[in-house]
N, C-alpha and C. Protein backbone atom coordinates (compact mmCIF):
# COMPACT_ATOMS: atom_id res chain seq x y z
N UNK A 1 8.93 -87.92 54.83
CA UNK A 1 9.17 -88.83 53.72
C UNK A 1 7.84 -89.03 52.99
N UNK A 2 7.55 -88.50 51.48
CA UNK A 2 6.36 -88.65 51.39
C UNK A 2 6.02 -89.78 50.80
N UNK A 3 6.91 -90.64 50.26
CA UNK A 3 6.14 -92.28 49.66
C UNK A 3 6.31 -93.26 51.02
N UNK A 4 6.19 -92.79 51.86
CA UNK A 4 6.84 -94.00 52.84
C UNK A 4 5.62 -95.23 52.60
N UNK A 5 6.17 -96.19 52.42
CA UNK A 5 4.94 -97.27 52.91
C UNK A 5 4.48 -97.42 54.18
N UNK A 6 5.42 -97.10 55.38
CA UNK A 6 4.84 -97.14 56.68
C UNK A 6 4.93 -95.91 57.72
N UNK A 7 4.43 -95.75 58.94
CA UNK A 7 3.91 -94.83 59.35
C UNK A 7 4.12 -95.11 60.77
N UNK A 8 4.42 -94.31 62.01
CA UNK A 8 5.22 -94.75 62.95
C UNK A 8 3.84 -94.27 64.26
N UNK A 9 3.40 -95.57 64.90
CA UNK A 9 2.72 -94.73 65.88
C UNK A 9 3.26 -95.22 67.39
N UNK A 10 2.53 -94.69 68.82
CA UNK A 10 2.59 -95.07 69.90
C UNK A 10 2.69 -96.62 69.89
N UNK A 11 3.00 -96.90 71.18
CA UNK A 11 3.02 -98.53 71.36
C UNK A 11 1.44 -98.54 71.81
N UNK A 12 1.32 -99.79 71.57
CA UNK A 12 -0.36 -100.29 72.47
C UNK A 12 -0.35 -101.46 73.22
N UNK A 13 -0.84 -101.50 74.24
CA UNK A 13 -1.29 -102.46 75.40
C UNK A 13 -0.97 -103.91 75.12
N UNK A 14 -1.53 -104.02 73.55
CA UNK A 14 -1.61 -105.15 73.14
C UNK A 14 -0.84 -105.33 72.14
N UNK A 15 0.23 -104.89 71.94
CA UNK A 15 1.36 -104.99 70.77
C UNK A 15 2.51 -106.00 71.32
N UNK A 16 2.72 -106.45 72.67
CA UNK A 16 3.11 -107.22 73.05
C UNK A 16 3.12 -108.69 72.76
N UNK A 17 1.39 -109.37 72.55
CA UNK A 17 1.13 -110.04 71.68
C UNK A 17 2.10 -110.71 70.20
N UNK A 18 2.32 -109.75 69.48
CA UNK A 18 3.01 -109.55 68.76
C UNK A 18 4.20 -109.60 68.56
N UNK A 19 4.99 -108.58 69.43
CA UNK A 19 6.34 -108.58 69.78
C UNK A 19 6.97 -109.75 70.45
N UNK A 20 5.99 -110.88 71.22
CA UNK A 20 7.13 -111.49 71.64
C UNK A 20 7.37 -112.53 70.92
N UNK A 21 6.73 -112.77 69.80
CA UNK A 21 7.96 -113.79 68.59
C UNK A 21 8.69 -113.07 68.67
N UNK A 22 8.57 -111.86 68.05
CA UNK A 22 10.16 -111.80 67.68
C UNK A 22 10.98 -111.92 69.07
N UNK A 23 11.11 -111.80 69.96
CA UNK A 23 11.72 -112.03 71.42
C UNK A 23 11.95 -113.55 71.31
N UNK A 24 11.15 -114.21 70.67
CA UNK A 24 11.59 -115.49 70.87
C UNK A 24 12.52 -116.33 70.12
N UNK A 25 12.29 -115.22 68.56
CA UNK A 25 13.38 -115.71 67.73
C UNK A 25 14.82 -116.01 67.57
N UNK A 26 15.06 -117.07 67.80
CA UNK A 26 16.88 -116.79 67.80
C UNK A 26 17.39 -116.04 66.51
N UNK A 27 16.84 -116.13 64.86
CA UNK A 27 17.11 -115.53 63.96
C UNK A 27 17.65 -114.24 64.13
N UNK A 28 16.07 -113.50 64.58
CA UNK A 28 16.50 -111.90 65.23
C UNK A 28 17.33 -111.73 66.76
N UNK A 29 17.66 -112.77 67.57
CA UNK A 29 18.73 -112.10 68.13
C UNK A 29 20.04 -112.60 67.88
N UNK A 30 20.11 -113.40 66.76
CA UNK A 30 21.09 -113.60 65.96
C UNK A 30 22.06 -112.69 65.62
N UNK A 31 20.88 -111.34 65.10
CA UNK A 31 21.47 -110.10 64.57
C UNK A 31 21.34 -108.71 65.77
N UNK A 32 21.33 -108.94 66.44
CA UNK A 32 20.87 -107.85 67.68
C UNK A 32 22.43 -108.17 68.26
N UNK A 33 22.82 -106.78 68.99
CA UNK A 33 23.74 -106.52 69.76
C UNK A 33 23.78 -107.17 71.24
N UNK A 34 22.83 -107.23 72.10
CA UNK A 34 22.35 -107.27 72.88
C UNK A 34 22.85 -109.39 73.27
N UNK A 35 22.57 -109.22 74.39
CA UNK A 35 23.16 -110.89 74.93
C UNK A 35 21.30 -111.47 74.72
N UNK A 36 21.28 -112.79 74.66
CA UNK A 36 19.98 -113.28 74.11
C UNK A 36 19.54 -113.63 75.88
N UNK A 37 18.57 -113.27 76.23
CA UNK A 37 17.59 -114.03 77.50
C UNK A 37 16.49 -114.36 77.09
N UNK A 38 15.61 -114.83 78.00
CA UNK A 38 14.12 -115.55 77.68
C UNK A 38 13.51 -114.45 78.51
N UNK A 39 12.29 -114.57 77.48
CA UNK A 39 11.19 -113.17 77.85
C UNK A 39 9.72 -114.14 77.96
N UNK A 40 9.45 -114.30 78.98
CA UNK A 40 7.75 -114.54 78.99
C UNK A 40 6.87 -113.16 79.02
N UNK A 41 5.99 -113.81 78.24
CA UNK A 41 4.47 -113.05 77.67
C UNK A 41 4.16 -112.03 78.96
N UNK A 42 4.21 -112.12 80.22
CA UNK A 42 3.82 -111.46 81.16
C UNK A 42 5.29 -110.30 81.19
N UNK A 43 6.41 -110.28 80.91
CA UNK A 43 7.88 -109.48 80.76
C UNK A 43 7.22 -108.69 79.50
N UNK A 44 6.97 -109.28 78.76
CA UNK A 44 6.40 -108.46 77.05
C UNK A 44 5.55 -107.56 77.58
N UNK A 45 4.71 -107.84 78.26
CA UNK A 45 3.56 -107.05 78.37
C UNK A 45 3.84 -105.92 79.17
N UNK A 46 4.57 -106.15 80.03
CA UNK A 46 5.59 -104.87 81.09
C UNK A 46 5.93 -104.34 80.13
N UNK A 47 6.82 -104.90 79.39
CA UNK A 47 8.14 -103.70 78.85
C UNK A 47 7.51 -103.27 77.71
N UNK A 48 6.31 -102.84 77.14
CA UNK A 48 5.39 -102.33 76.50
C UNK A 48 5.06 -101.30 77.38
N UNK A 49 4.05 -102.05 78.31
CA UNK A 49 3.53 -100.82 79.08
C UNK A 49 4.53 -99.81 79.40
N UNK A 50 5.61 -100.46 80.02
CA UNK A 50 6.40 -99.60 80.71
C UNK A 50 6.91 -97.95 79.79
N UNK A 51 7.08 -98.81 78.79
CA UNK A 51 7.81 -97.85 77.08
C UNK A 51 6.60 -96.91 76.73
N UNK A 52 5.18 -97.46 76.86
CA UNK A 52 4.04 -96.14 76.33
C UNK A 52 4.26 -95.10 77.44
N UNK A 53 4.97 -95.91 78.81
CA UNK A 53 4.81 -94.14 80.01
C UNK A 53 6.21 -93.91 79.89
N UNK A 54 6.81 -94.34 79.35
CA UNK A 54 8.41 -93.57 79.34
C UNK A 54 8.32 -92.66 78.63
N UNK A 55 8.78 -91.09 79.43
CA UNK A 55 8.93 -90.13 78.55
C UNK A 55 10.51 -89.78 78.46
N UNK A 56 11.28 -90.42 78.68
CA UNK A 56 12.98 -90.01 78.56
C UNK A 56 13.55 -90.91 77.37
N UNK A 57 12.55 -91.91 77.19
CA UNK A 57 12.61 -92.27 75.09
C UNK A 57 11.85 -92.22 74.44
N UNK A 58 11.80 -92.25 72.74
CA UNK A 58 11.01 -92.68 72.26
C UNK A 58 10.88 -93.77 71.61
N UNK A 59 9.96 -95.05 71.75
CA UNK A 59 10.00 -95.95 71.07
C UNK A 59 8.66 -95.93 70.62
N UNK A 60 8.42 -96.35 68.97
CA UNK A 60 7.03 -96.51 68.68
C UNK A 60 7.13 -97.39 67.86
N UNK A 61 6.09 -97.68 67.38
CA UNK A 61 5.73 -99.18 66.23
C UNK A 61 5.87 -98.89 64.95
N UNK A 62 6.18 -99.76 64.03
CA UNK A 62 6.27 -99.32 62.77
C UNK A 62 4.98 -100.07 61.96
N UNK A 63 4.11 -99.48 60.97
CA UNK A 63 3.06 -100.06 60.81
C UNK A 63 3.05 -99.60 59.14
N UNK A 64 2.32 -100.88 58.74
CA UNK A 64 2.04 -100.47 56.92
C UNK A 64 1.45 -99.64 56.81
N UNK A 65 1.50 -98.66 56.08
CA UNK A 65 0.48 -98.13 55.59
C UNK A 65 -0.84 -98.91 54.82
N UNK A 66 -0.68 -99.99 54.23
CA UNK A 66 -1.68 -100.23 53.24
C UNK A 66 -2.66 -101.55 54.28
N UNK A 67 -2.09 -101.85 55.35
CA UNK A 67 -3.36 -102.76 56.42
C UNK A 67 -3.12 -102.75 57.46
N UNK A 68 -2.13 -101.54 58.29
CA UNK A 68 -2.11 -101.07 59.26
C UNK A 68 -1.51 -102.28 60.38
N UNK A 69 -0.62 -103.16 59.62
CA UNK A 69 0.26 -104.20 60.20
C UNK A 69 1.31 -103.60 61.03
N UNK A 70 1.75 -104.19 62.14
CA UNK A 70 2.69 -103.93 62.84
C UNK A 70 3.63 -104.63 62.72
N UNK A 71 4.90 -104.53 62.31
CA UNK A 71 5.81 -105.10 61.93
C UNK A 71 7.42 -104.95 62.20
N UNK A 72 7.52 -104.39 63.47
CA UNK A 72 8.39 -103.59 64.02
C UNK A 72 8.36 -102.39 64.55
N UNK A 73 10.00 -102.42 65.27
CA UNK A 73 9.69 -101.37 66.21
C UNK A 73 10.92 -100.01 65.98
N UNK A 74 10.74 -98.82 66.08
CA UNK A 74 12.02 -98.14 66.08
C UNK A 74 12.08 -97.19 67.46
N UNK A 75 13.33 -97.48 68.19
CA UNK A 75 13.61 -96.46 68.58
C UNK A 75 14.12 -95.04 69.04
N UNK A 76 14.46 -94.34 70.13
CA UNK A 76 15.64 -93.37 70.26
C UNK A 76 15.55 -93.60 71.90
N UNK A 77 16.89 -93.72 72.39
CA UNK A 77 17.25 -93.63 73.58
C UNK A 77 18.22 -93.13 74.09
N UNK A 78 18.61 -93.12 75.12
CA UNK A 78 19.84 -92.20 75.76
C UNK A 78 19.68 -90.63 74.95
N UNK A 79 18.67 -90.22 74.76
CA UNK A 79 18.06 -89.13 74.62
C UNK A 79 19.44 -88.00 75.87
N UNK A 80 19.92 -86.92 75.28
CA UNK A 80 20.91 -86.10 76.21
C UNK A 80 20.86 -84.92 75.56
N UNK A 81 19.87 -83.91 75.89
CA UNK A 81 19.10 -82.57 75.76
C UNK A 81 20.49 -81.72 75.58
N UNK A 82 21.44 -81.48 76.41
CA UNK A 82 22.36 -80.92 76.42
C UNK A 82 23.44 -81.17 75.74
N UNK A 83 23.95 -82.62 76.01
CA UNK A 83 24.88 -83.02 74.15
C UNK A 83 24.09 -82.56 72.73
N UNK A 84 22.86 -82.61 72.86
CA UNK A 84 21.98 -83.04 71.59
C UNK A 84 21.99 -84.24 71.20
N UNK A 85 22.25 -85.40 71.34
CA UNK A 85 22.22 -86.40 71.41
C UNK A 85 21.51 -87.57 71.27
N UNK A 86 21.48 -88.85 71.01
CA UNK A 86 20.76 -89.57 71.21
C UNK A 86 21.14 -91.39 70.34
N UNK A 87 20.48 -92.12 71.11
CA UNK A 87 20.70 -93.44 70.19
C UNK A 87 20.16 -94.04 69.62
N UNK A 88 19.83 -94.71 68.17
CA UNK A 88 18.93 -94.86 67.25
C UNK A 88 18.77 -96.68 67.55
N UNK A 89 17.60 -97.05 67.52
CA UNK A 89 17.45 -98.79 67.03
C UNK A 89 16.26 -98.90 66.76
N UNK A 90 16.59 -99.89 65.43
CA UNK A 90 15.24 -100.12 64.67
C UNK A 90 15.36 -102.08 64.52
N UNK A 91 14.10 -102.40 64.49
CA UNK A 91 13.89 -104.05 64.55
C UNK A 91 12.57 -103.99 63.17
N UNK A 92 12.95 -104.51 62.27
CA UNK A 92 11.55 -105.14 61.79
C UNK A 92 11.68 -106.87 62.07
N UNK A 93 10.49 -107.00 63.00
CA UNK A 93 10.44 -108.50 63.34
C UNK A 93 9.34 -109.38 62.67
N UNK A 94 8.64 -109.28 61.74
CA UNK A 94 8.22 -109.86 60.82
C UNK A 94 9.24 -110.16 59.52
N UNK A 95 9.46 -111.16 59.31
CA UNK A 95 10.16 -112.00 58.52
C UNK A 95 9.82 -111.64 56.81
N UNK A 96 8.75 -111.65 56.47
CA UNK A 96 8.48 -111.40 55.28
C UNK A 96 8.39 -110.05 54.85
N UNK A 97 8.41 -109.16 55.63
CA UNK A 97 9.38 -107.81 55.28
C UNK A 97 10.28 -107.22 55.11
N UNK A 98 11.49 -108.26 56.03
CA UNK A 98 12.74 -108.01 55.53
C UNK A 98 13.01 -108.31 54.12
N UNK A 99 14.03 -106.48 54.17
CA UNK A 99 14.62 -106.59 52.53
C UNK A 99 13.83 -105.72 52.07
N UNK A 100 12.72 -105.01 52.50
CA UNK A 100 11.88 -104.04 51.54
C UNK A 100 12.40 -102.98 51.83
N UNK A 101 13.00 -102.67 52.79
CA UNK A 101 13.31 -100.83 52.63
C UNK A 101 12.17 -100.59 53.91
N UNK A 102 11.59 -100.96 54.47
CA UNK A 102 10.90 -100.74 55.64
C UNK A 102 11.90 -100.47 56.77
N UNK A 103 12.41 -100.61 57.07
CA UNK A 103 13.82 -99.94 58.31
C UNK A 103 14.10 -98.81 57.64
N UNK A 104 14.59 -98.84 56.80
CA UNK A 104 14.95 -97.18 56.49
C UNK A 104 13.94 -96.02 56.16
N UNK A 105 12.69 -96.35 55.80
CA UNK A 105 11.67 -95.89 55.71
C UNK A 105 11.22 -95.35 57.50
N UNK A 106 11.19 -96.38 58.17
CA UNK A 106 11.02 -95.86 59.70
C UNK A 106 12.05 -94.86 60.20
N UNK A 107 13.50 -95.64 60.14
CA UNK A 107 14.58 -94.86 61.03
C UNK A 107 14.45 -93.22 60.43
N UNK A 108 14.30 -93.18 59.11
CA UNK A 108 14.49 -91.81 58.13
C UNK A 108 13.09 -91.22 59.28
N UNK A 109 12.07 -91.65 59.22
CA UNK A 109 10.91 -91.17 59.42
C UNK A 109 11.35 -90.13 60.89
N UNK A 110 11.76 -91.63 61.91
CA UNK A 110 12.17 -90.82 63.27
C UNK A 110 13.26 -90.04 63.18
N UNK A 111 14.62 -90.11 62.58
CA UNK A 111 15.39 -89.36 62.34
C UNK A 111 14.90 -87.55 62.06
N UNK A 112 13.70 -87.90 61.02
CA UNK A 112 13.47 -86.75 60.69
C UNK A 112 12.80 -86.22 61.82
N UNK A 113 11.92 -86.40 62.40
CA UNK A 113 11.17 -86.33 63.61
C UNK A 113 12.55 -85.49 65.36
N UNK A 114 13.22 -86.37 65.13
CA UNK A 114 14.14 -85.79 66.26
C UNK A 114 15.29 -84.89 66.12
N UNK A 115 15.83 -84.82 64.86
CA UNK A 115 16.08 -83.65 64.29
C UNK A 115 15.44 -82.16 64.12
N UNK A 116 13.86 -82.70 63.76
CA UNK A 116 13.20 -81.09 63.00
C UNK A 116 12.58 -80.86 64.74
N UNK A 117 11.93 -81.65 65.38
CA UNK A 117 10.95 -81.71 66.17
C UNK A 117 11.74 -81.50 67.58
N UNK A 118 12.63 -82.64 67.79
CA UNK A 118 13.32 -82.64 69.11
C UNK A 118 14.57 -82.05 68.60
N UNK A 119 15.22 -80.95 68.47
CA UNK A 119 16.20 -80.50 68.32
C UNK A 119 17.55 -81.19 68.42
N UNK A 120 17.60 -82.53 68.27
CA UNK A 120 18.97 -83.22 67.94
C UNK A 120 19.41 -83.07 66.77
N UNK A 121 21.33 -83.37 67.72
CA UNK A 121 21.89 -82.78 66.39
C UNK A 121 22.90 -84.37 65.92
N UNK A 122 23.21 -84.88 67.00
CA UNK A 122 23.97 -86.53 66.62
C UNK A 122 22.58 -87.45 66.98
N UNK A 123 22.92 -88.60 66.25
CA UNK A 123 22.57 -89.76 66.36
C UNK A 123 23.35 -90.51 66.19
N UNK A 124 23.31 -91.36 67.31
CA UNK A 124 24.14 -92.44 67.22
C UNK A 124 24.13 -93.89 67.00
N UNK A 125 24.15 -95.27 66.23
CA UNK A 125 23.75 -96.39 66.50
C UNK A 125 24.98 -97.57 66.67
N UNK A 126 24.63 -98.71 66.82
CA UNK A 126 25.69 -99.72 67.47
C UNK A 126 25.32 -100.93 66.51
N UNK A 127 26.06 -101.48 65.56
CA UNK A 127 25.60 -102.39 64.66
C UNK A 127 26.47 -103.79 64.45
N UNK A 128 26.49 -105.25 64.97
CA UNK A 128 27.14 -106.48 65.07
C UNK A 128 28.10 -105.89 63.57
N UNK A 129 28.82 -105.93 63.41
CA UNK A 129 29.97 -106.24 62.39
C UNK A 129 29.71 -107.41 61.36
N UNK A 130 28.80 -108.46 61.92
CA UNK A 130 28.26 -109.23 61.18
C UNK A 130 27.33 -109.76 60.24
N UNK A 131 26.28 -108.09 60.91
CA UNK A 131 24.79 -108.13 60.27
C UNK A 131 24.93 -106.67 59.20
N UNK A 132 25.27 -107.33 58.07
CA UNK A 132 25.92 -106.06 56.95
C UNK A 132 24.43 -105.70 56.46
N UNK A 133 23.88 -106.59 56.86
CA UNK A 133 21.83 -106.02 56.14
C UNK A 133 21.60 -104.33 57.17
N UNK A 134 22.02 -104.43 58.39
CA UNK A 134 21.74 -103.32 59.00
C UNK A 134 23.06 -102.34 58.69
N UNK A 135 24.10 -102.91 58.88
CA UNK A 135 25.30 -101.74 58.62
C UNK A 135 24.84 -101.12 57.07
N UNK A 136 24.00 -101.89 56.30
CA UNK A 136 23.88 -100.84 54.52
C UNK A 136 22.52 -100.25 54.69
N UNK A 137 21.76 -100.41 55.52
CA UNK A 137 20.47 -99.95 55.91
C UNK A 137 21.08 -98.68 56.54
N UNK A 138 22.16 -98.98 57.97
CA UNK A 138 21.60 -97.04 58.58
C UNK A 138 22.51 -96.52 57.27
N UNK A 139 23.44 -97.09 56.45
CA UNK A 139 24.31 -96.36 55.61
C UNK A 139 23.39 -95.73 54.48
N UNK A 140 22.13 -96.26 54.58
CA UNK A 140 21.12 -95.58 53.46
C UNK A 140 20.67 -94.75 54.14
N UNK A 141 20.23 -94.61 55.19
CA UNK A 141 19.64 -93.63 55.98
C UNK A 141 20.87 -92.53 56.08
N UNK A 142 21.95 -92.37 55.66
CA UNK A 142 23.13 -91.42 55.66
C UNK A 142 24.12 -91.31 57.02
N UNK A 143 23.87 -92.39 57.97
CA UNK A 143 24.56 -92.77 58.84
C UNK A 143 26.53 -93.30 58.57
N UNK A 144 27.29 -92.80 59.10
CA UNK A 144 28.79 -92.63 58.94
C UNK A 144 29.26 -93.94 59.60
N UNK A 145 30.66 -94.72 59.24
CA UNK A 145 30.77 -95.32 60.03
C UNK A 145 31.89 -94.75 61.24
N UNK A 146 31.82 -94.38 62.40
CA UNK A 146 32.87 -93.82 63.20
C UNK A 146 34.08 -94.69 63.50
N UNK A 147 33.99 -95.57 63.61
CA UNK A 147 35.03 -96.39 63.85
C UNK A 147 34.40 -98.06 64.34
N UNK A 148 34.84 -99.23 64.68
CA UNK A 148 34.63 -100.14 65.16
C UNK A 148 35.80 -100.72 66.31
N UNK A 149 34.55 -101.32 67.31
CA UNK A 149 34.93 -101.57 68.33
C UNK A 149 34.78 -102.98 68.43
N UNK A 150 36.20 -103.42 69.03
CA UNK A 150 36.85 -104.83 68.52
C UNK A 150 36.19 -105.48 70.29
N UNK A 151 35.98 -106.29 69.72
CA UNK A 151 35.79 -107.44 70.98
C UNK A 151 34.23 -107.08 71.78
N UNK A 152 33.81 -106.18 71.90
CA UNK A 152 32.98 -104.94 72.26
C UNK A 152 31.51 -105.78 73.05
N UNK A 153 31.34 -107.64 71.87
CA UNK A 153 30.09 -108.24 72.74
C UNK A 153 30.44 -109.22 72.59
N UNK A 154 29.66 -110.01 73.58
CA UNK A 154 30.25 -111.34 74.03
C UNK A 154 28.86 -112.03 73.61
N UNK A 155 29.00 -112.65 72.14
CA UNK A 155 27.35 -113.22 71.76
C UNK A 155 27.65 -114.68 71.22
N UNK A 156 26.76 -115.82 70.85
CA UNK A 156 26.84 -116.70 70.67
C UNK A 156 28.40 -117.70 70.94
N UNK A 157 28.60 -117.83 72.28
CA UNK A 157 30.11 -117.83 72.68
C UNK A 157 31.67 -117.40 72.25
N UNK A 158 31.39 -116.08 71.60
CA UNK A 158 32.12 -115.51 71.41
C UNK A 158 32.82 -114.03 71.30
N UNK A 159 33.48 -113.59 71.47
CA UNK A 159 33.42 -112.21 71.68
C UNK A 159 33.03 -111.73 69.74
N UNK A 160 32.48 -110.43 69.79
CA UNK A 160 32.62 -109.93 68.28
C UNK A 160 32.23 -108.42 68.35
N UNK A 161 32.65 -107.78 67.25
CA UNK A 161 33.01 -106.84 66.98
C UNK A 161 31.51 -105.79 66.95
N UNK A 162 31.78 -104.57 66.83
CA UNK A 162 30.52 -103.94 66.65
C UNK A 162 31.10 -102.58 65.95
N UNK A 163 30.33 -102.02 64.70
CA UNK A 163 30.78 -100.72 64.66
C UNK A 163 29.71 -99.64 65.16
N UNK A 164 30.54 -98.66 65.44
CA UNK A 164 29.42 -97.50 65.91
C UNK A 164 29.28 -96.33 64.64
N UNK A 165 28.07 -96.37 64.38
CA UNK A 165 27.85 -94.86 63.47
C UNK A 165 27.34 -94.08 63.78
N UNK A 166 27.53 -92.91 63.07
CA UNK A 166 26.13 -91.73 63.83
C UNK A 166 26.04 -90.87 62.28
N UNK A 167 24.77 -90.15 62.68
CA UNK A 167 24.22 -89.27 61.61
C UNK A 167 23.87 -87.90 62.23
N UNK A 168 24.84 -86.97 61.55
CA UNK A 168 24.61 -85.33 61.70
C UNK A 168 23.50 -85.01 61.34
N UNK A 169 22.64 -83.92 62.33
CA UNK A 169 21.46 -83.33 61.05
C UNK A 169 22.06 -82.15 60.06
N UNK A 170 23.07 -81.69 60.28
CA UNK A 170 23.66 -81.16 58.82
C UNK A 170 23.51 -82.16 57.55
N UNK A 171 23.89 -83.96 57.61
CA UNK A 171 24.41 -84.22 56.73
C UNK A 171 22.64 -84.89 56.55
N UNK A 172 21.89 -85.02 57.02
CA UNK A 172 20.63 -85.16 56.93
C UNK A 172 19.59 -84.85 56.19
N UNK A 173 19.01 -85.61 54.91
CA UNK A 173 18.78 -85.21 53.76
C UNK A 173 17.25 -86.05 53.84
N UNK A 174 16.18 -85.52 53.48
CA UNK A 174 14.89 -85.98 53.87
C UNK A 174 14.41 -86.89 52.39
């Protein structure tokens, strides 16, 4: 992507720091799939470390280009060499970035990356039914919707819906 404003690197030691507002935010797990728990600073700092030696995903940071801010994270998981496969999630957890086009700027970035680089051919992601900011985000990134799955999480005492999309690298346009 050549105007990207941001630029995707490794995690660092000390990006944890960082990351665990957003862990703390109810806002952002407002919009996350995932059931909400409490993360102390010493859990942050694991599941950092742990993610720079994991080699069966990739997760890296998303950073400005113009002051080298960290401002989220994207990843790929359930990585499956033999399906071609894999599952996409992206977080920008700085607040005053949402809305710029910075998520799709990343996901496009890694997309392109595990397509040209890691020979995948699906991607897949999982998006609340409720958070339409991310369902029109992977839909910019050229992500399909496959269908939705009714009842699927059990979040803020209630069950709710989730759709699943995925993106071909046929239909994959840089």
């Amino acid at each position: 992507m050549k105007d990207s404003r941001v630029y995707l690197r490794a995690l660092e030691p000390t990006d944890y720091k960082t990351s665990i507002n957003w862990r703390r935010d109810d806002e952002i797990w407002g919009m996350l799939g995932g059931t909400k728990y409490f993360v102390s600073e010493a859990y942050e700092k694991q599941w950092v470390e742990k993610s720079i030696f994991d080699s069966k995903d990739v997760k890296l940071a998303i950073c400005l280009k113009e002051d080298d801010r960290y401002i989220g994270n994207v990843y790929m998981t359930n990585i499956d060499m033999q399906k071609q496969s894999c599952h996409s999630h992206v977080l920008i957890g700085e607040k005053d970035c949402w809305g710029k086009g910075y998520a799709v700027e990343a996901l496009t970035l890694l997309c392109d990356y595990m397509f040209s680089e890691r020979n995948i051919h699906r991607i897949q992601a999982i998006v609340l039914e409720s958070n339409q900011a991310s369902l029109k985000m992977h839909q910019k990134c050229g992500y399909k919707i496959d269908g939705l799955m009714r009842d699927s999480v059990f979040k803020d005492g209630k069950f709710q819906n989730q759709y699943i999309l995925s993106l071909l690298k046929d239909d994959f346009e840089v």
